[in-house]
C-alpha atoms as a PDB file:
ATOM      1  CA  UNK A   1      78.035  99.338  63.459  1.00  0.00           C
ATOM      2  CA  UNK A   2      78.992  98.893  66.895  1.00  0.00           C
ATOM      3  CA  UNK A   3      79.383 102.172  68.984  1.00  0.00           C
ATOM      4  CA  UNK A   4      82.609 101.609  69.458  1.00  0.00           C
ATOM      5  CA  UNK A   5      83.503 101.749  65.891  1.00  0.00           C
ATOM      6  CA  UNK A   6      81.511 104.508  65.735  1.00  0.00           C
ATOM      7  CA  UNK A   7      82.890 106.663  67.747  1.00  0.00           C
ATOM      8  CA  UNK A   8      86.312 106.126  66.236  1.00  0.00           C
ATOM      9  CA  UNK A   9      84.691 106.889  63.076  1.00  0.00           C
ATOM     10  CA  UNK A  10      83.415 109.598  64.013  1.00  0.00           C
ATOM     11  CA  UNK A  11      86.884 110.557  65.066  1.00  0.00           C
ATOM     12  CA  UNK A  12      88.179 110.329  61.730  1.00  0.00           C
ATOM     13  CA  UNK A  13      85.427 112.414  60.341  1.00  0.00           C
ATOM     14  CA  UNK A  14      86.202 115.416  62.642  1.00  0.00           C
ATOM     15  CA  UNK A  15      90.224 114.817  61.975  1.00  0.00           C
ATOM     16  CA  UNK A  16      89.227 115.057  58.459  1.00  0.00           C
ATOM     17  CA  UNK A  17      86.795 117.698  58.660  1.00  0.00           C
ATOM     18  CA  UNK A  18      87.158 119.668  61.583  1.00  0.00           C
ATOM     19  CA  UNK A  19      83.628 119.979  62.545  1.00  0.00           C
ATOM     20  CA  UNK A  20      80.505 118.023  61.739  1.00  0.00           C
ATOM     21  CA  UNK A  21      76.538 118.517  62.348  1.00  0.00           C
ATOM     22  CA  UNK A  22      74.441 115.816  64.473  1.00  0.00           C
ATOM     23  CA  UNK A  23      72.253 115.639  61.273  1.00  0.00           C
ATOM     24  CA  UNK A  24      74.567 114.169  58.881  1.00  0.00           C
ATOM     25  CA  UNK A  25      75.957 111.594  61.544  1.00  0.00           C
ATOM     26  CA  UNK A  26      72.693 110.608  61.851  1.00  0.00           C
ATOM     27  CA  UNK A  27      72.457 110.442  58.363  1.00  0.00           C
ATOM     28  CA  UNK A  28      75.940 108.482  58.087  1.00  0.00           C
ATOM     29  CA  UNK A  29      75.520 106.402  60.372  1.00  0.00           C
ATOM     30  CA  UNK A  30      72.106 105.527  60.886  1.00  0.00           C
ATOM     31  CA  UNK A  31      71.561 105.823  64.230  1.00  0.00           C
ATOM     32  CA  UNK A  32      68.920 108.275  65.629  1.00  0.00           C
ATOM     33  CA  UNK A  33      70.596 112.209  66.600  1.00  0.00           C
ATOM     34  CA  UNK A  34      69.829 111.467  70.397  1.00  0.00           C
ATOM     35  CA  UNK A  35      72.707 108.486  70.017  1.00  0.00           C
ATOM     36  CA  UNK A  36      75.210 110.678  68.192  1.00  0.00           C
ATOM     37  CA  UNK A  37      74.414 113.542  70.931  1.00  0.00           C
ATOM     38  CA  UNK A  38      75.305 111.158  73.545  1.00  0.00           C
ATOM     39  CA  UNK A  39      78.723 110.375  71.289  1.00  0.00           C
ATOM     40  CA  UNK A  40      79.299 113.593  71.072  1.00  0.00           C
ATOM     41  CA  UNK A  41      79.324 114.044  74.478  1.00  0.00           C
ATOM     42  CA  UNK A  42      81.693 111.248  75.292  1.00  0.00           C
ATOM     43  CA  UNK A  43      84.025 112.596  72.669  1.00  0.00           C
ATOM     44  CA  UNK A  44      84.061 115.929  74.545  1.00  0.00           C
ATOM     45  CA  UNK A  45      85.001 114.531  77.969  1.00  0.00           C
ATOM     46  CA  UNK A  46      87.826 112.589  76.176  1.00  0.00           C
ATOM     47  CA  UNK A  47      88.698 116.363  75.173  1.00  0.00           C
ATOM     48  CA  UNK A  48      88.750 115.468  71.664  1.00  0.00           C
ATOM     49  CA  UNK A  49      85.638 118.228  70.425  1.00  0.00           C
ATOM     50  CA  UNK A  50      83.876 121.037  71.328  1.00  0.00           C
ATOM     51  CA  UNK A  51      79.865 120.419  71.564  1.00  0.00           C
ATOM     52  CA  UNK A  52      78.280 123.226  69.199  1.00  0.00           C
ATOM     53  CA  UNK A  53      74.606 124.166  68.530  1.00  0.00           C
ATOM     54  CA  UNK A  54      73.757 121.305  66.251  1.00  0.00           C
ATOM     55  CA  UNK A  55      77.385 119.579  66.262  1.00  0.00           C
ATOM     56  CA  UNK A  56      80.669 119.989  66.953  1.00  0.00           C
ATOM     57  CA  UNK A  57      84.350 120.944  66.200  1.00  0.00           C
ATOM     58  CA  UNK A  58      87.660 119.826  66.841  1.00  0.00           C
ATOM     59  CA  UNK A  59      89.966 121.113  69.425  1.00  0.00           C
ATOM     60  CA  UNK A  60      92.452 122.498  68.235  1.00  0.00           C
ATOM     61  CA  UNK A  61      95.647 122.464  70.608  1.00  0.00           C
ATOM     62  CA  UNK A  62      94.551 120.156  74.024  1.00  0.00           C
ATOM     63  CA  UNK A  63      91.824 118.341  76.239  1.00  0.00           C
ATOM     64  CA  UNK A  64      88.682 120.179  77.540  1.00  0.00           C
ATOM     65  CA  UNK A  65      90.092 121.521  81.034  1.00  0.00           C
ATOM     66  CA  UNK A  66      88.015 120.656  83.857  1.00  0.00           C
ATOM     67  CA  UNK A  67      84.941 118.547  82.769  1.00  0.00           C
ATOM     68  CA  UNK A  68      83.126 117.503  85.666  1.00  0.00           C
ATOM     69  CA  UNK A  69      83.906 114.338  87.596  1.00  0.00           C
ATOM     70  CA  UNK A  70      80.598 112.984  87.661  1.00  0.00           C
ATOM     71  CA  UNK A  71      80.454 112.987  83.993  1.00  0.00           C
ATOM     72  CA  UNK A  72      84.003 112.198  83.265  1.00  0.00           C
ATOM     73  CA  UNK A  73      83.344 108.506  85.196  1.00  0.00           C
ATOM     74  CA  UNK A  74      80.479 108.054  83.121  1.00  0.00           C
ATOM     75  CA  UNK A  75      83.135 107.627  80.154  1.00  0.00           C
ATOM     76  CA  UNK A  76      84.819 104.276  79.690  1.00  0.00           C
ATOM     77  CA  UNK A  77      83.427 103.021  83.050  1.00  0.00           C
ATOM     78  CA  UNK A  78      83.874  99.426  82.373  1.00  0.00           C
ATOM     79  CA  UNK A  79      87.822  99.901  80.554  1.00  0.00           C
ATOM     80  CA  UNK A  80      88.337 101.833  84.496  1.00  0.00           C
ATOM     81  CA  UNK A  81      86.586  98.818  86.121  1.00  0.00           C
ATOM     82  CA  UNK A  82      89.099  96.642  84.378  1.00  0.00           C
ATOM     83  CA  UNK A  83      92.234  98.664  85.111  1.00  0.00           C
ATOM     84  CA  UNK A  84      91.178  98.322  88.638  1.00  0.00           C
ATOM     85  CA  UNK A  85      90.842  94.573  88.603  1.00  0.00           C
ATOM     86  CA  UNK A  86      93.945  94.327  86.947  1.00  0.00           C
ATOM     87  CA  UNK A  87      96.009  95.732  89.647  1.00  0.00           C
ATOM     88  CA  UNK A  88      93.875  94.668  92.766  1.00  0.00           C
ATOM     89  CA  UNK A  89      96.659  91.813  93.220  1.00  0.00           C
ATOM     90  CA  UNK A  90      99.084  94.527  94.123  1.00  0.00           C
ATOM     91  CA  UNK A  91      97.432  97.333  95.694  1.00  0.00           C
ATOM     92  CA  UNK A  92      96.271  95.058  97.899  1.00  0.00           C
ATOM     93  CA  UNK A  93      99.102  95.195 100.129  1.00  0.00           C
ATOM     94  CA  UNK A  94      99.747  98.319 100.135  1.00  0.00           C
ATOM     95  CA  UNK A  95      99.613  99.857 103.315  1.00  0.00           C
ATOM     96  CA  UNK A  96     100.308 104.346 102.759  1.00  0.00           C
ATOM     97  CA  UNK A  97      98.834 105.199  99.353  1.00  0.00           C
ATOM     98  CA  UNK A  98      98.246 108.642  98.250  1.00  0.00           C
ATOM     99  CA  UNK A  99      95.794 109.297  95.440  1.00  0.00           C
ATOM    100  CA  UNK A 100      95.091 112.195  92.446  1.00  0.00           C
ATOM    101  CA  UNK A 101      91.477 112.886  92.027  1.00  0.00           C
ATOM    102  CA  UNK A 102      90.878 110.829  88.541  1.00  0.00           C
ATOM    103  CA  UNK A 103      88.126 108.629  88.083  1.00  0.00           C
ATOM    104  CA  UNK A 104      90.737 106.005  86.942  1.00  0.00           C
ATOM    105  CA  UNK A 105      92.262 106.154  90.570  1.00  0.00           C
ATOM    106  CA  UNK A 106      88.345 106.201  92.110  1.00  0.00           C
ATOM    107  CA  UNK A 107      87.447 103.268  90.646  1.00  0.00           C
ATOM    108  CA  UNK A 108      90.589 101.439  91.705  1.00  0.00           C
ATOM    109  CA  UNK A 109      90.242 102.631  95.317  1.00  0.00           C
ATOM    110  CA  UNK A 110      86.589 101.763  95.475  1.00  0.00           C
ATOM    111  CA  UNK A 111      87.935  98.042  95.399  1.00  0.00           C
ATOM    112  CA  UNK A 112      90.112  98.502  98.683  1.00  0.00           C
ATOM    113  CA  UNK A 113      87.156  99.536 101.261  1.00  0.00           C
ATOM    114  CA  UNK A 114      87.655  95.997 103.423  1.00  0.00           C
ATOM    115  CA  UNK A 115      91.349  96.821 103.902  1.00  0.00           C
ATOM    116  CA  UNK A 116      93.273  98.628 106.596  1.00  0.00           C
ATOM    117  CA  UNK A 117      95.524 101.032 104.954  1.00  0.00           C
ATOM    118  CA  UNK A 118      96.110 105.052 104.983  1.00  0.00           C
ATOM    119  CA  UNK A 119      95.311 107.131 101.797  1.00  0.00           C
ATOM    120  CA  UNK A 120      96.484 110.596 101.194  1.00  0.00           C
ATOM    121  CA  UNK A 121      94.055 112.341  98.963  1.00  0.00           C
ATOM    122  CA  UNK A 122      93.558 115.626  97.183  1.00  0.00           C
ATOM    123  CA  UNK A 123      89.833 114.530  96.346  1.00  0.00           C
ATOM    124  CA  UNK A 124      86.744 115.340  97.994  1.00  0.00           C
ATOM    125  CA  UNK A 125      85.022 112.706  96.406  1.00  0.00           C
ATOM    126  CA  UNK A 126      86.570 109.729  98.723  1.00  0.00           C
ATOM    127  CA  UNK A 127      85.005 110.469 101.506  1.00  0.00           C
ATOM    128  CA  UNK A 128      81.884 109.580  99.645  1.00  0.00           C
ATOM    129  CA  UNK A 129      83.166 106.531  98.344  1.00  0.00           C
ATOM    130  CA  UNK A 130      85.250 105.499 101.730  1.00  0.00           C
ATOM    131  CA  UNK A 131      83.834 107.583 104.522  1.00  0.00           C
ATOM    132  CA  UNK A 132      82.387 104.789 106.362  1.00  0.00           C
ATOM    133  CA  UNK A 133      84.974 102.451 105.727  1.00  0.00           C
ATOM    134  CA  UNK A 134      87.829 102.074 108.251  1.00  0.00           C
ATOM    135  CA  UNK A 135      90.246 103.258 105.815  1.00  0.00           C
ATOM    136  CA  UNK A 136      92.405 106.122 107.456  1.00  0.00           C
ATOM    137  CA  UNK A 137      92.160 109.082 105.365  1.00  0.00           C
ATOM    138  CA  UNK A 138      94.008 112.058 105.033  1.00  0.00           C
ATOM    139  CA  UNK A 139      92.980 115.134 103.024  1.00  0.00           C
ATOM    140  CA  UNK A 140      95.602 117.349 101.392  1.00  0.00           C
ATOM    141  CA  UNK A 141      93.307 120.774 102.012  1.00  0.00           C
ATOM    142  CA  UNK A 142      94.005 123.024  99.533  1.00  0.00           C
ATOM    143  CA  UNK A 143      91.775 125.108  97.227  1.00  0.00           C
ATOM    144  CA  UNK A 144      88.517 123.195  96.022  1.00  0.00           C
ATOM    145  CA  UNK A 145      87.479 122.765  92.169  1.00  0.00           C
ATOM    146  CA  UNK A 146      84.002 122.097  92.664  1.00  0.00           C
ATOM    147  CA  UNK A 147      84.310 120.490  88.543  1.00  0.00           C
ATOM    148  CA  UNK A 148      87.197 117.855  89.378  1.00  0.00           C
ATOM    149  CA  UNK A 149      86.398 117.803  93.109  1.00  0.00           C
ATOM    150  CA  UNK A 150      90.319 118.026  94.006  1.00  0.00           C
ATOM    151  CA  UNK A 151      92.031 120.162  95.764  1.00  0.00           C
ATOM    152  CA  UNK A 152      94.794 122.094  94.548  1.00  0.00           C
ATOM    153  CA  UNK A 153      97.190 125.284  95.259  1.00  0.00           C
ATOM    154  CA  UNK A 154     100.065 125.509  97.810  1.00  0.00           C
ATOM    155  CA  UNK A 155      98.481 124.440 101.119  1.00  0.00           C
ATOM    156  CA  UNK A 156      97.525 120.998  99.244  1.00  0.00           C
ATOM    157  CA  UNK A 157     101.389 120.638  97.973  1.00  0.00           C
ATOM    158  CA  UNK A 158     103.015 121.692 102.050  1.00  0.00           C
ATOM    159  CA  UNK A 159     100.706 118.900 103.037  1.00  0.00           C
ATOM    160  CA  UNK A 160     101.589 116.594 100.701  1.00  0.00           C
ATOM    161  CA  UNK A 161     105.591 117.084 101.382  1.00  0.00           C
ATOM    162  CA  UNK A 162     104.716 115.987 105.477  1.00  0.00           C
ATOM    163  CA  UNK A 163     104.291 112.595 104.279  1.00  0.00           C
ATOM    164  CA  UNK A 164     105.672 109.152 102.803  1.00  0.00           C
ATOM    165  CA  UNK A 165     103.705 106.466 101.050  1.00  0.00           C
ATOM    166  CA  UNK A 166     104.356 103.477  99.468  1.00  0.00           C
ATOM    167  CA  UNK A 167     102.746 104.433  96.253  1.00  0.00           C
ATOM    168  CA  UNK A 168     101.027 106.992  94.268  1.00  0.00           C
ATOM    169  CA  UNK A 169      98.082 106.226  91.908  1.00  0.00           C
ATOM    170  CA  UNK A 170      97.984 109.098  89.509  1.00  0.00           C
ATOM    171  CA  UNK A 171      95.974 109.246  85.767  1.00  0.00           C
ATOM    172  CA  UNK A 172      96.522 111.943  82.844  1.00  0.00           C
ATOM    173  CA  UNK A 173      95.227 113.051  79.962  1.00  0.00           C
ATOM    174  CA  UNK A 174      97.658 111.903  77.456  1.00  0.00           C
ATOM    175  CA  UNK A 175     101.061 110.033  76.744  1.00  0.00           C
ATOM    176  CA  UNK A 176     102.798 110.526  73.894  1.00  0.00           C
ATOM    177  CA  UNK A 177     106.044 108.129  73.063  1.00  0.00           C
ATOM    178  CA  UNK A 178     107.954 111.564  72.293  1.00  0.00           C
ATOM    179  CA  UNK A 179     106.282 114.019  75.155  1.00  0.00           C
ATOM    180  CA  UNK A 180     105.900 111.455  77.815  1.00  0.00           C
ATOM    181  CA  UNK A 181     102.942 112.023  80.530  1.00  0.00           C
ATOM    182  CA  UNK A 182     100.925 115.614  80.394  1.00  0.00           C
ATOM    183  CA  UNK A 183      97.560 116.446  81.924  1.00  0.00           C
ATOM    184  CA  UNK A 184      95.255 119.769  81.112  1.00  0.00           C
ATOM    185  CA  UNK A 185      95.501 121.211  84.246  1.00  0.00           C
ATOM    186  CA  UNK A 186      98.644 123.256  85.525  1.00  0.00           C
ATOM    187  CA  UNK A 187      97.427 123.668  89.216  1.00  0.00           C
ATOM    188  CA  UNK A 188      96.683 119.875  89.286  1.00  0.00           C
ATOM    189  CA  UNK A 189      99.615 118.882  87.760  1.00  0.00           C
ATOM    190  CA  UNK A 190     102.026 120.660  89.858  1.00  0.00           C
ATOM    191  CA  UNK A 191     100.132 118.734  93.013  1.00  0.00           C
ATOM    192  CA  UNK A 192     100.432 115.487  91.041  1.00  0.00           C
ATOM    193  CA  UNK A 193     104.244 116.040  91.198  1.00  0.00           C
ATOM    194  CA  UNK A 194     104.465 116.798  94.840  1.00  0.00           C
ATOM    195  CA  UNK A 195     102.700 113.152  95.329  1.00  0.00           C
ATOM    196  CA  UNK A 196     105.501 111.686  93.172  1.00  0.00           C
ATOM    197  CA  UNK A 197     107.873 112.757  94.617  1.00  0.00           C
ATOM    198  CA  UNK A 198     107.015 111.559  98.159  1.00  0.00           C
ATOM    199  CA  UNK A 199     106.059 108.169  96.871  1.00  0.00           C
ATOM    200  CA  UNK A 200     108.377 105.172  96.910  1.00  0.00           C
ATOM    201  CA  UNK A 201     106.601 103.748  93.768  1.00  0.00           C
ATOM    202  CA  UNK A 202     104.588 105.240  90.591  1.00  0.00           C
ATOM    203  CA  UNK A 203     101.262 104.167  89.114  1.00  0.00           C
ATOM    204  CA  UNK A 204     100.383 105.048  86.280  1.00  0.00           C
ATOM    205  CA  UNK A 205      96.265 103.724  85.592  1.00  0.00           C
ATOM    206  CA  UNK A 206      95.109 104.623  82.023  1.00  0.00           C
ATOM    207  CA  UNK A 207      92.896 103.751  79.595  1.00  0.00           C
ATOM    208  CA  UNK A 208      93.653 102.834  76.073  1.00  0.00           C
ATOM    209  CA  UNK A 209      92.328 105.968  74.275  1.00  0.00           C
ATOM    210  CA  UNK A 210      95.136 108.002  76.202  1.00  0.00           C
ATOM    211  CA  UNK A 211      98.222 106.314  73.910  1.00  0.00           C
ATOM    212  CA  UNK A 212      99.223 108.133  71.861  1.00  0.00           C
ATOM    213  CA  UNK A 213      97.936 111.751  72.834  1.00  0.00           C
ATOM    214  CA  UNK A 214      99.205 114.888  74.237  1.00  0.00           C
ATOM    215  CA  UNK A 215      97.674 117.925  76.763  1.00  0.00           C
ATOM    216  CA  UNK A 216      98.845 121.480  77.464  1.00  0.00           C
ATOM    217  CA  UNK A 217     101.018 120.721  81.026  1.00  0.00           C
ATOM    218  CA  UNK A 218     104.508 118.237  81.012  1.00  0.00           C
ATOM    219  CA  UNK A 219     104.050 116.110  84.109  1.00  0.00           C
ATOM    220  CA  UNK A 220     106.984 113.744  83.907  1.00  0.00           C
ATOM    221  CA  UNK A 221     108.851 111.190  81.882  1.00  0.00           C
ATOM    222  CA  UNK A 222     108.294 107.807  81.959  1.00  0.00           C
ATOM    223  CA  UNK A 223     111.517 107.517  83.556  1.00  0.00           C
ATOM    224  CA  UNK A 224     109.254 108.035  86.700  1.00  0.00           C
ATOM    225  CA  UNK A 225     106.703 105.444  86.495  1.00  0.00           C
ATOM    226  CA  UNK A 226     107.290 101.728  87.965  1.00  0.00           C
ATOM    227  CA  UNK A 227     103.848 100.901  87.173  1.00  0.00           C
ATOM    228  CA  UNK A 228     101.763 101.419  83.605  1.00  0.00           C
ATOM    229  CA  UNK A 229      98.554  99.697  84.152  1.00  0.00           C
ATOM    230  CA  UNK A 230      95.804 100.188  81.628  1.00  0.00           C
ATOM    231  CA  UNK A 231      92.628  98.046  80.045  1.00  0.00           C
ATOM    232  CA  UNK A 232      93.912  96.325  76.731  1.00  0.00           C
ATOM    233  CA  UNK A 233      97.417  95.466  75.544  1.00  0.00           C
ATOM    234  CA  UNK A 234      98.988  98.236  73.917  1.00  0.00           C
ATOM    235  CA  UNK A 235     100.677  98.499  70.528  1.00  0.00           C
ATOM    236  CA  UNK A 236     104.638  97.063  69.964  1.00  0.00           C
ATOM    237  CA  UNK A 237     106.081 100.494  71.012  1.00  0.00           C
ATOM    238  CA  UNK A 238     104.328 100.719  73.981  1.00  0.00           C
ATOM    239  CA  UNK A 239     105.741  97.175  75.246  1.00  0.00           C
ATOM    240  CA  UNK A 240     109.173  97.924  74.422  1.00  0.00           C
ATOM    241  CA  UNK A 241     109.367 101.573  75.755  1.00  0.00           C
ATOM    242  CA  UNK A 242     108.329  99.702  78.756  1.00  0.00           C
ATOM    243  CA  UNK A 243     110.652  97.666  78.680  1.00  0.00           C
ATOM    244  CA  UNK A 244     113.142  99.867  78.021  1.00  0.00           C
ATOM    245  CA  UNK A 245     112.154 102.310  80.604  1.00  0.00           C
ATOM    246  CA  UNK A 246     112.083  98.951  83.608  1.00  0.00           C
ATOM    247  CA  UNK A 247     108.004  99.634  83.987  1.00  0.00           C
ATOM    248  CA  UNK A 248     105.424  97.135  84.671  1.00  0.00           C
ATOM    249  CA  UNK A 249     102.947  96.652  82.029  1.00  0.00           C
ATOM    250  CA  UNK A 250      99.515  95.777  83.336  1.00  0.00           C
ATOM    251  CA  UNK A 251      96.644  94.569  81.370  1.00  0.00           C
END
């Protein structure tokens, strides 16, 4: 079995079951407990389980708040490496961008380093990834979450509101066709607002395991979004909301 139909049957297990031991995936799908660990794990950034002593459980209500950046890029590297390539064409002349602190987002700034533009950020982590580039940036300040490595609170929303960009790259952690866009994090979410809001256009970079889900904090409607850009074509009622809703699907 391929991992990734493992790990959506694994998925179904836990619906099913609500929690399940590393012993008896083993056993199920013969595979050794170190490669079910490691699913595990991935299923637990996605904020699906909990990671027990000798298994795990299902959450409940919403997404694991605040799993670390460093492991959270680890997930789904190549589906963010091919949202990034998918949109290059456009963000490529982009001058004033302003940026959330996903991974999705990191990966699709990472391809703009020979460019001459001006990013707004409210992560720390692009001044590893840019800081000797001659990209212009601009740090919201703020209050630091050493997990996500953003920067969040009031001082990163005033400086937010001094500026104008073209566009806004933001991610979440689910969208539902009902609930719209929602995140895990409050205090991020309410920053994520303040860059839509000075933005001229909305992008939206996701990867396909995000249809179709739902976290703890609204961020907005899809009324909001001019740009839905994501790493596999998405079911019939994705396309049409989109079309309905006058966003650009890109896949």
């Amino acid at each position: 079995m391929a991992a990734r139909d493992r790990l959506k049957a694994i998925k179904e297990k836990i619906k099913i079951e609500k929690k399940v031991t590393v012993s008896d995936l083993s056993r199920t799908y013969k595979v050794t407990e170190e490669t079910i660990r490691r699913d595990l794990e991935k299923l637990e950034a996605e904020g699906f389980l909990t990671r027990t002593f000798g298994g795990a459980v299902l959450n409940n209500t919403v997404p694991v708040e605040n799993v670390h950046f460093y492991k959270r890029a680890a997930i789904h590297s190549d589906e963010k490496k091919k949202i990034a390539a998918a949109f290059y064409d456009i963000l490529k002349d982009k001058v004033t961008i302003s940026i959330d602190s996903s991974t999705t987002v990191m990966e699709a700034i990472k391809m703009l380093k020979d460019k001459e533009l001006t990013i707004l950020s409210v992560s720390t982590e692009i001044f590893r990834e840019l800081g000797d580039t001659n990209i212009r940036i601009i740090s919201s300040g703020g209050v630091f979450n050493k997990k996500t490595l953003s920067l969040q609170g009031q001082v990163a929303k005033d400086t937010i509101g001094r500026y104008h960009v073209e566009i806004a790259l933001i991610s979440c952690t689910g969208l539902d066709l009902d609930r719209g866009i929602t995140d895990t994090s409050e205090s991020e979410t309410e920053v994520k607002r303040c860059m839509i809001k000075q933005a001229e256009e909305v992008a939206l970079l996701v990867d396909h395991t995000k249809f179709g889900k739902r976290a703890f904090a609204k961020l907005l409607d899809f009324d909001g979004v001019d740009y839905l850009v994501t790493d596999q074509k998405p079911n019939n009622d994705w396309i049409q909301l989109c079309e309905e809703k006058n966003i650009r699907l890109i896949y």
